[in-house]
Protein backbone atom coordinates (compact mmCIF):
# COMPACT_ATOMS: atom_id res chain seq x y z
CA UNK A 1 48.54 191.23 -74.02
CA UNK A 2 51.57 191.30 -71.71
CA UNK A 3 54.44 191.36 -73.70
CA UNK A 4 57.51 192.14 -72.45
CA UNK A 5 56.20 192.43 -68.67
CA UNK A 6 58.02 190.01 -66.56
CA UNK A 7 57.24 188.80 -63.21
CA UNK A 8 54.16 188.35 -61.03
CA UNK A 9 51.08 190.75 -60.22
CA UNK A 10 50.36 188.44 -56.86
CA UNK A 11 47.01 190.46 -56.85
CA UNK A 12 48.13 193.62 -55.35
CA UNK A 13 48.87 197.37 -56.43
CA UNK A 14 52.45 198.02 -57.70
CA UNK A 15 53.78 199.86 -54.53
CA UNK A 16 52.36 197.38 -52.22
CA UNK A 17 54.07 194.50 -54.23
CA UNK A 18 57.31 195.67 -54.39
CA UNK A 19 57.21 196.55 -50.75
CA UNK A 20 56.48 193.31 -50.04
CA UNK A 21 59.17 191.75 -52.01
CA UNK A 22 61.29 194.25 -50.47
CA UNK A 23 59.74 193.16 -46.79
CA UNK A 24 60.51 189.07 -47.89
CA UNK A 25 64.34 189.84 -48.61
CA UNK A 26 64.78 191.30 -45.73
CA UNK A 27 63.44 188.88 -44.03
CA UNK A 28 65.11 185.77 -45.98
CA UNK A 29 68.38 187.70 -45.01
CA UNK A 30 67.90 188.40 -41.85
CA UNK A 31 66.70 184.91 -40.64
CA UNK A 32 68.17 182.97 -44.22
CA UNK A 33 64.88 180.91 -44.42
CA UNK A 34 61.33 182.23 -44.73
CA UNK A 35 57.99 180.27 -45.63
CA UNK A 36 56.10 181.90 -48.17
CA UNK A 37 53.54 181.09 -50.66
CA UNK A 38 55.38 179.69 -53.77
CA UNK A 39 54.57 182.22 -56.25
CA UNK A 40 56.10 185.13 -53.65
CA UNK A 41 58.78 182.55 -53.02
CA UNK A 42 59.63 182.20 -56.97
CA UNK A 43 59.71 186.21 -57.10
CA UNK A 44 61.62 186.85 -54.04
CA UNK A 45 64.31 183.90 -55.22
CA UNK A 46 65.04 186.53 -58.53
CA UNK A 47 65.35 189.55 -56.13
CA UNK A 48 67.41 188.02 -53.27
CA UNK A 49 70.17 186.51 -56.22
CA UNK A 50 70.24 189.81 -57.79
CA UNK A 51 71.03 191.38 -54.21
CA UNK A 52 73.62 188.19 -53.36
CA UNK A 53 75.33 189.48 -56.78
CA UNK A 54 75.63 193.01 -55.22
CA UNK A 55 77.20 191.96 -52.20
CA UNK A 56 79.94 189.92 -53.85
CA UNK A 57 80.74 193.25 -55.27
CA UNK A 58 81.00 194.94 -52.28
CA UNK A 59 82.00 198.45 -53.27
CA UNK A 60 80.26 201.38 -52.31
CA UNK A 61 77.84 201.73 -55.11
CA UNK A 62 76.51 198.43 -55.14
CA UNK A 63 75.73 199.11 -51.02
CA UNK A 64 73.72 201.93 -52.13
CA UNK A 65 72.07 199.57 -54.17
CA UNK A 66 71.37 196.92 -52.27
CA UNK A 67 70.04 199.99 -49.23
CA UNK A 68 67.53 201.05 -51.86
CA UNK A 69 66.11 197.32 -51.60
CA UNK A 70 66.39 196.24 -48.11
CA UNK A 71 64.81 198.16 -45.23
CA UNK A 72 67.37 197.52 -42.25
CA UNK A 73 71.08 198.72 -42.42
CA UNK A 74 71.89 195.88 -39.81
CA UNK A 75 70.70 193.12 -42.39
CA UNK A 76 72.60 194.98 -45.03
CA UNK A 77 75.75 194.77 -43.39
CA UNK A 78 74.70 191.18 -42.63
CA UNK A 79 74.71 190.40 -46.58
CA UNK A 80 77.66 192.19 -47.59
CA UNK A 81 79.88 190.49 -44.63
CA UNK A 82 78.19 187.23 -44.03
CA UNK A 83 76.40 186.29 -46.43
CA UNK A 84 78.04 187.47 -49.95
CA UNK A 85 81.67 186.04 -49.12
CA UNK A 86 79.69 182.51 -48.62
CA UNK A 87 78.92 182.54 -52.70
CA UNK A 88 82.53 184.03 -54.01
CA UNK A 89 83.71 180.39 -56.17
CA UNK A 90 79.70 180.43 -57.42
CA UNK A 91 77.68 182.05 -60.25
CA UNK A 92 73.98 182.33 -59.35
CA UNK A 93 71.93 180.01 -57.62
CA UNK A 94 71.72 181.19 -53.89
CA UNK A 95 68.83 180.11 -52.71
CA UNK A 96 66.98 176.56 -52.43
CA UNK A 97 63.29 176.23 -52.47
CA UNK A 98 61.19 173.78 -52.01
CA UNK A 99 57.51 172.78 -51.77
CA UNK A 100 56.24 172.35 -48.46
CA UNK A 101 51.87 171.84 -47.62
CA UNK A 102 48.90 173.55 -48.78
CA UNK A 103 47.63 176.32 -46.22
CA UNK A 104 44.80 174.84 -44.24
CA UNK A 105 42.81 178.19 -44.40
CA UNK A 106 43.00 178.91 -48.03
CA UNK A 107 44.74 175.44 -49.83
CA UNK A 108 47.55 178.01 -51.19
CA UNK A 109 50.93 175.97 -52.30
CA UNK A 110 53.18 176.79 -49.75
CA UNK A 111 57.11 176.94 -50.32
CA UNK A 112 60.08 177.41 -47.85
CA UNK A 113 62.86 179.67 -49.57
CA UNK A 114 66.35 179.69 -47.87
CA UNK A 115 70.19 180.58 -48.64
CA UNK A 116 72.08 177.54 -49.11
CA UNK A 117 74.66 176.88 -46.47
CA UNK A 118 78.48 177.64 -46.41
CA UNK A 119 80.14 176.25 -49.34
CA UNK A 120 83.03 175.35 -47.51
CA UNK A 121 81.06 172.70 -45.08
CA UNK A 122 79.47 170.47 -47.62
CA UNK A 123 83.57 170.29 -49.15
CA UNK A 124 84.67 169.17 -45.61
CA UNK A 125 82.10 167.09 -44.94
CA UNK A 126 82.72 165.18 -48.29
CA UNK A 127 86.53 164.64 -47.27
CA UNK A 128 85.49 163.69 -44.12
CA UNK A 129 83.62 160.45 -45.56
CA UNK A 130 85.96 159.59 -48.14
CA UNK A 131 88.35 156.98 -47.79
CA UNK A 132 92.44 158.06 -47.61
CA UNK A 133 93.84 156.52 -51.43
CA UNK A 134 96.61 154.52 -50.58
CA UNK A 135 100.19 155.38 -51.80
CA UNK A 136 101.48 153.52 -55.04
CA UNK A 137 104.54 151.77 -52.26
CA UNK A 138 101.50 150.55 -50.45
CA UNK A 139 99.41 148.86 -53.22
CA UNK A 140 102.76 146.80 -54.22
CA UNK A 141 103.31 145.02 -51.02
């Protein structure tokens, strides 16, 4: 029975999972969209929020952390000054994925994971298409 064990074997031993998972962040950090199969994709979405949540602490024991997961300094610095200040106004849900093909090789249900874009765009871009409101003196005449 597997009570009480969360997450996915994906076939493979226990270190060479979680250095893969740890391999796939990196990755979805350092290039912010990665195609994966979708059950990596669904365990790599849990790790890269929980690493997103680190960075929007930003203090020094929450970069040790997040160093124990990733592999590359450069793409932790990248997360903690690019990437975390992106998700400040929002609580959880980082990352977008979405179905994609079946692997010709194989037929594996393929999934593109990525970090949604800057907050602060998709606001602009909505006041850019909405119409000015007239002012109440206007409307009258």
């Amino acid at each position: 029975m597997r009570h009480r064990n969360a997450g996915r074997k994906l076939n493979r031993t226990t270190s060479h999972r979680l250095m893969m998972l740890r391999n796939m962040v990196t990755s979805l950090f350092e290039h912010e969209r990665i195609e994966t199969t979708e059950a990596k994709a669904k365990e790599v979405r849990s790790l890269a929020e929980r690493l997103i949540t680190l960075g929007k602490r930003g203090d020094l024991h929450a970069r040790r952390q997040a160093l124990r997961i990733i592999n590359s300094k450069k793409v932790a610095h990248k997360l903690f000054n690019e990437i975390a200040p992106r998700f400040t106004g929002r609580n959880g849900g980082y990352t977008h994925m979405f179905k994609t093909r079946n692997r010709p090789g194989d037929s594996a249900a393929l999934a593109i994971i990525e970090l949604l874009p800057i907050a602060g765009k998709e606001e602009k871009e909505k006041a850019d298409k909405k119409p000015a409101k007239k002012k109440a003196s206007e409307k009258k005449s």
